[in-house]
C-alpha atoms as a PDB file:
ATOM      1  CA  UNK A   1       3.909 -19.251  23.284  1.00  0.00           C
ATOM      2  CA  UNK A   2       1.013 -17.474  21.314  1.00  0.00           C
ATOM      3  CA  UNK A   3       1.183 -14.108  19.108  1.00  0.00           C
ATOM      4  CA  UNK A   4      -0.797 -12.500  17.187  1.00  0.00           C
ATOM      5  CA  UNK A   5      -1.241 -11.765  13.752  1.00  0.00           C
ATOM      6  CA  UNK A   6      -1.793  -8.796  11.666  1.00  0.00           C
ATOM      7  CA  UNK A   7      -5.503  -9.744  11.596  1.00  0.00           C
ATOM      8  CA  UNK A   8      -6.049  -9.888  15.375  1.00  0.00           C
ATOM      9  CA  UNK A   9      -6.218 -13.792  15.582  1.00  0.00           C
ATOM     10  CA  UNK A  10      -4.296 -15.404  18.177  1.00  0.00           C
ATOM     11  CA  UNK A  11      -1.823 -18.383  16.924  1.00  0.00           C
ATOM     12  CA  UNK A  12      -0.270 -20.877  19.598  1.00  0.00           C
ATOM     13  CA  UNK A  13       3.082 -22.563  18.231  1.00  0.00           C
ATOM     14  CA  UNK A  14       4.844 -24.646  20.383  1.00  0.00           C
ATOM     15  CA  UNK A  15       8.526 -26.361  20.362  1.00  0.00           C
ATOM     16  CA  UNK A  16       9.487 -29.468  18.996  1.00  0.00           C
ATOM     17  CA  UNK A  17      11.296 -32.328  20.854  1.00  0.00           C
ATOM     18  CA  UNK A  18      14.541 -30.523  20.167  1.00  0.00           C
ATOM     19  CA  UNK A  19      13.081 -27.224  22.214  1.00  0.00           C
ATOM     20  CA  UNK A  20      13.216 -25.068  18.984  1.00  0.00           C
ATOM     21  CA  UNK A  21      10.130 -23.636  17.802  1.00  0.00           C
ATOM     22  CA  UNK A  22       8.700 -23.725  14.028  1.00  0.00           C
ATOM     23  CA  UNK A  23       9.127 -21.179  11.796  1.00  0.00           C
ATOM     24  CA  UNK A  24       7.439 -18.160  11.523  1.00  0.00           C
ATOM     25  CA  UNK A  25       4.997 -17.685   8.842  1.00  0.00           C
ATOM     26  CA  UNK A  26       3.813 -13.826   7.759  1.00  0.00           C
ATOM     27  CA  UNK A  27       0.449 -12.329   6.272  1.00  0.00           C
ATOM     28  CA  UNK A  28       0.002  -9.631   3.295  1.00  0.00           C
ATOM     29  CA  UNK A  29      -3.051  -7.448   4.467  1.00  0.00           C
ATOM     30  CA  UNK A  30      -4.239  -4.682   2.187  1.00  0.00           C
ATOM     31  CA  UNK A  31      -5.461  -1.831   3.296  1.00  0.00           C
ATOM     32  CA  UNK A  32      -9.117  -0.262   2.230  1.00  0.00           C
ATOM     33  CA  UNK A  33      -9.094   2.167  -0.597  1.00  0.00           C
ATOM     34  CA  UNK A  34     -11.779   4.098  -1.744  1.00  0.00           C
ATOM     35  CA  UNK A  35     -15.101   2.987  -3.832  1.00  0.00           C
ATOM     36  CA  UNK A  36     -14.122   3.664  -7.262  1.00  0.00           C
ATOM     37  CA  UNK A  37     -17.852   5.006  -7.767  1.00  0.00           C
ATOM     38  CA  UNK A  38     -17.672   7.332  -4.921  1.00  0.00           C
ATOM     39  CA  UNK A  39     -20.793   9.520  -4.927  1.00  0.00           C
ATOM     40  CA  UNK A  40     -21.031  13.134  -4.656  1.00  0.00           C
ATOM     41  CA  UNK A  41     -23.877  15.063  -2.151  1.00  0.00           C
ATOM     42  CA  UNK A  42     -23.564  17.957  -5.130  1.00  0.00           C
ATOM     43  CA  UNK A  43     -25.425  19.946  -6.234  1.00  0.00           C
ATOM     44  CA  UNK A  44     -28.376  18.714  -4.571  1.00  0.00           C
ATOM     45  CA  UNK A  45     -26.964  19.471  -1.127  1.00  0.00           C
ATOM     46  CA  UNK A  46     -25.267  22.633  -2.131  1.00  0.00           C
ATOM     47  CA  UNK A  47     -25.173  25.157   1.109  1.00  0.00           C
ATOM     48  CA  UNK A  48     -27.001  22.428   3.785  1.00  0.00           C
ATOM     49  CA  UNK A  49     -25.821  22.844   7.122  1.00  0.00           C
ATOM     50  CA  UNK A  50     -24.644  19.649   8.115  1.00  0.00           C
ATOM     51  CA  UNK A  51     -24.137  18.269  11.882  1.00  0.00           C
ATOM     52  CA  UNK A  52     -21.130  15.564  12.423  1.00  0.00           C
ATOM     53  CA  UNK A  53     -21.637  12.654  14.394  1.00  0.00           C
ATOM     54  CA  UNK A  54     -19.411  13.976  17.447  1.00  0.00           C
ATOM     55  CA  UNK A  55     -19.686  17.746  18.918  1.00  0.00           C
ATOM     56  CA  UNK A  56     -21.802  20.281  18.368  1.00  0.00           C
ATOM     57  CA  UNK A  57     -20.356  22.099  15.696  1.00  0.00           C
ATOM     58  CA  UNK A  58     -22.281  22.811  12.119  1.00  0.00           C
ATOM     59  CA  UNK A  59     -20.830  23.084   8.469  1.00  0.00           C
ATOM     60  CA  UNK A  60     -22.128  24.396   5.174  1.00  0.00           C
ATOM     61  CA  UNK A  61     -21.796  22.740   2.812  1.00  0.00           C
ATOM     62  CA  UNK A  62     -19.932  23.784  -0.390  1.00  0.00           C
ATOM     63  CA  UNK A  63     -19.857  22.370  -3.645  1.00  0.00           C
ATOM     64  CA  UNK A  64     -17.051  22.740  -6.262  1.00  0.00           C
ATOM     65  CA  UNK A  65     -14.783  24.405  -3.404  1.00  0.00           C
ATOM     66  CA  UNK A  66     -11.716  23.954  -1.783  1.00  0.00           C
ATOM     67  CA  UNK A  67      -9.518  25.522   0.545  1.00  0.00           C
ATOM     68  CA  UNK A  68      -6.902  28.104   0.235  1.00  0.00           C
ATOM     69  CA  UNK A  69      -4.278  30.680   2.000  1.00  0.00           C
ATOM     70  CA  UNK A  70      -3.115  29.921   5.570  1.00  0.00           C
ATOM     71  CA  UNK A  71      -4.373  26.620   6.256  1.00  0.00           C
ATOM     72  CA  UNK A  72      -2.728  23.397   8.001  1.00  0.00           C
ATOM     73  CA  UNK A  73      -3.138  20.282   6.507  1.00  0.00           C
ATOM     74  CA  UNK A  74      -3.726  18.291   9.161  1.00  0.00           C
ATOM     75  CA  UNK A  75      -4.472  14.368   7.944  1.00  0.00           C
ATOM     76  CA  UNK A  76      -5.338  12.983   4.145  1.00  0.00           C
ATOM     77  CA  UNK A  77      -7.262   9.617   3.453  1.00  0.00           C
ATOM     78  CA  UNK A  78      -8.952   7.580   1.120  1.00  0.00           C
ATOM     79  CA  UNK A  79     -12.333   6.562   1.965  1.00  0.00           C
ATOM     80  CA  UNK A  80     -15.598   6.230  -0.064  1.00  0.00           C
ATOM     81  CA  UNK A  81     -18.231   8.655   1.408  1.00  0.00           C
ATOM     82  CA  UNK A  82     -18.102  12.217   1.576  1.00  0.00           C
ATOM     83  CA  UNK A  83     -19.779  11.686   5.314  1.00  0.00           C
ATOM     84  CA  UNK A  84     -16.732   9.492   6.420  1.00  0.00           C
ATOM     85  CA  UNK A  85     -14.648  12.443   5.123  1.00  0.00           C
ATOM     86  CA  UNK A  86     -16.477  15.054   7.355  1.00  0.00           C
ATOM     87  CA  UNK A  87     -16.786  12.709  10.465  1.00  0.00           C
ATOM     88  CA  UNK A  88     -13.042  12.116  10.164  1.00  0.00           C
ATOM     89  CA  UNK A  89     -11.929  15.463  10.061  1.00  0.00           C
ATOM     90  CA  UNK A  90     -14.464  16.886  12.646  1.00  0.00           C
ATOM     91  CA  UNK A  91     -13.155  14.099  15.071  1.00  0.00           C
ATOM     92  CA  UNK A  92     -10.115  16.305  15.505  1.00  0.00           C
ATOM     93  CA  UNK A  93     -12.034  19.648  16.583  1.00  0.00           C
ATOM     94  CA  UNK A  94     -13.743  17.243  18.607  1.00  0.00           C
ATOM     95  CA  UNK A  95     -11.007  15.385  20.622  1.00  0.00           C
ATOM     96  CA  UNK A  96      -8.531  17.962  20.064  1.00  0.00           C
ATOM     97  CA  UNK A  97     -11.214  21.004  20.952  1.00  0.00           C
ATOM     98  CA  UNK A  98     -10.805  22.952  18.265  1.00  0.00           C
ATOM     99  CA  UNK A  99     -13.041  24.518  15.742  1.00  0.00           C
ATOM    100  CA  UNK A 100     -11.029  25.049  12.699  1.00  0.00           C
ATOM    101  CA  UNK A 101     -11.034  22.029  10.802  1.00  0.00           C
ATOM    102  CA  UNK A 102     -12.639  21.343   7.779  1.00  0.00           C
ATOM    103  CA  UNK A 103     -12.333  19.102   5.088  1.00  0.00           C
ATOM    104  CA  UNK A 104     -12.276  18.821   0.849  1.00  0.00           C
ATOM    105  CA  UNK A 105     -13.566  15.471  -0.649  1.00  0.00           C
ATOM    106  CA  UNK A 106     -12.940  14.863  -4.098  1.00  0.00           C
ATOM    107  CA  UNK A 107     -15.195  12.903  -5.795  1.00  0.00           C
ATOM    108  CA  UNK A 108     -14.455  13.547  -8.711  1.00  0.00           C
ATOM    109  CA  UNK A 109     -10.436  11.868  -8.729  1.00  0.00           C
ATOM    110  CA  UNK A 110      -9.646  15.276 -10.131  1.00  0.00           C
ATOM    111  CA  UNK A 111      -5.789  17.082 -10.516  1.00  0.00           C
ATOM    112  CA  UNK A 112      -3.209  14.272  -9.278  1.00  0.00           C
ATOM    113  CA  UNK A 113      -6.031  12.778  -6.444  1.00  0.00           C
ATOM    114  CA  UNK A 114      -7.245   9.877  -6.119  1.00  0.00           C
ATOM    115  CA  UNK A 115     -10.533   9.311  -6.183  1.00  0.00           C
ATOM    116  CA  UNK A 116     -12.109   9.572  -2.343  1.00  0.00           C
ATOM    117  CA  UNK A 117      -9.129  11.605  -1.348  1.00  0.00           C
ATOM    118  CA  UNK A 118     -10.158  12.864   1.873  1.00  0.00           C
ATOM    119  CA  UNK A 119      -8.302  16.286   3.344  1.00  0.00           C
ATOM    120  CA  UNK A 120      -8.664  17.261   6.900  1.00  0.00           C
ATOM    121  CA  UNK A 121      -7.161  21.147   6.883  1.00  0.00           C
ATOM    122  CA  UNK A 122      -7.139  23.900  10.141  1.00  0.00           C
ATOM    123  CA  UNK A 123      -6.159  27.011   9.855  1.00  0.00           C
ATOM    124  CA  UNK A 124      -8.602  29.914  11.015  1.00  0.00           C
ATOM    125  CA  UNK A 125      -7.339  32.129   8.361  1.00  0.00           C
ATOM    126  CA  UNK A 126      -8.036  29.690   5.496  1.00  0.00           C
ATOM    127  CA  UNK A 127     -10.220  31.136   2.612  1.00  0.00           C
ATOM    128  CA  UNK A 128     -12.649  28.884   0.023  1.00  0.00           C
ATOM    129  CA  UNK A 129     -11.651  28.806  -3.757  1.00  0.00           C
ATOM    130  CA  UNK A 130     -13.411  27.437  -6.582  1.00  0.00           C
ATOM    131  CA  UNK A 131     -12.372  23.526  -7.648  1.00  0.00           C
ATOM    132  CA  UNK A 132     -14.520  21.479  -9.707  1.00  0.00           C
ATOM    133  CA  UNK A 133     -14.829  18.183  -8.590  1.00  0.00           C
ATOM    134  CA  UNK A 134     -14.400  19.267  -4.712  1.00  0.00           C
END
């Protein structure tokens, strides 16, 4: 009999002379979190159009920002680059053809966030406000 484990690897047990198998053992994974010294593309970057990795669509970039009023958030995420955080979110107008997702990085661990929290957010009605550390 084989299974697999939470890694992917493939383990083959077989039964004893009595026909019952050994026991089970289990694995503790953890899952990635964000670099603690996440870096920020501000203020150098400030207002560069940037192109995602999938699609065709192009994003300014804004510094200090967030986003407010009728907007859907969609997926949140740790990871450690700012670029993961755009390629993330843009994968959903991408496989999901839309156009209206965007996404807020903080880098700065500010408010209740973690640091590298990553939020994906639609909404075509959604408006930028001013947050440090966005």
């Amino acid at each position: 009999m084989a299974t697999t484990t939470a890694n992917g690897a493939s383990q083959t047990t077989t039964p004893d002379a009595t026909g019952a198998l050994p026991p089970t053992t289990s694995q503790t994974s953890t899952l990635p979190s964000a670099s603690p010294t996440a870096k920020s593309v501000c203020p150098e970057g400030k207002n560069t159009i940037l192109t995602p990795t999938l699609g065709m669509l192009k994003h300014p970039l804004l510094c200090d920002s967030d986003f407010d009023g009728a907007k859907e958030d969609l997926a949140l995420m740790l990871v450690s680059t700012f670029g993961d955080c755009m390629n993330l979110c843009n994968s959903m107008n991408y496989f999901q053809k839309r156009t209206d997702v965007g996404c807020t990085y903080n880098v700065a661990g500010t408010g209740t966030q973690t640091l590298g929290t990553c939020w994906c957010l639609g909404g075509d009605t959604k408006t930028v406000v001013a947050n440090v550390g966005n």
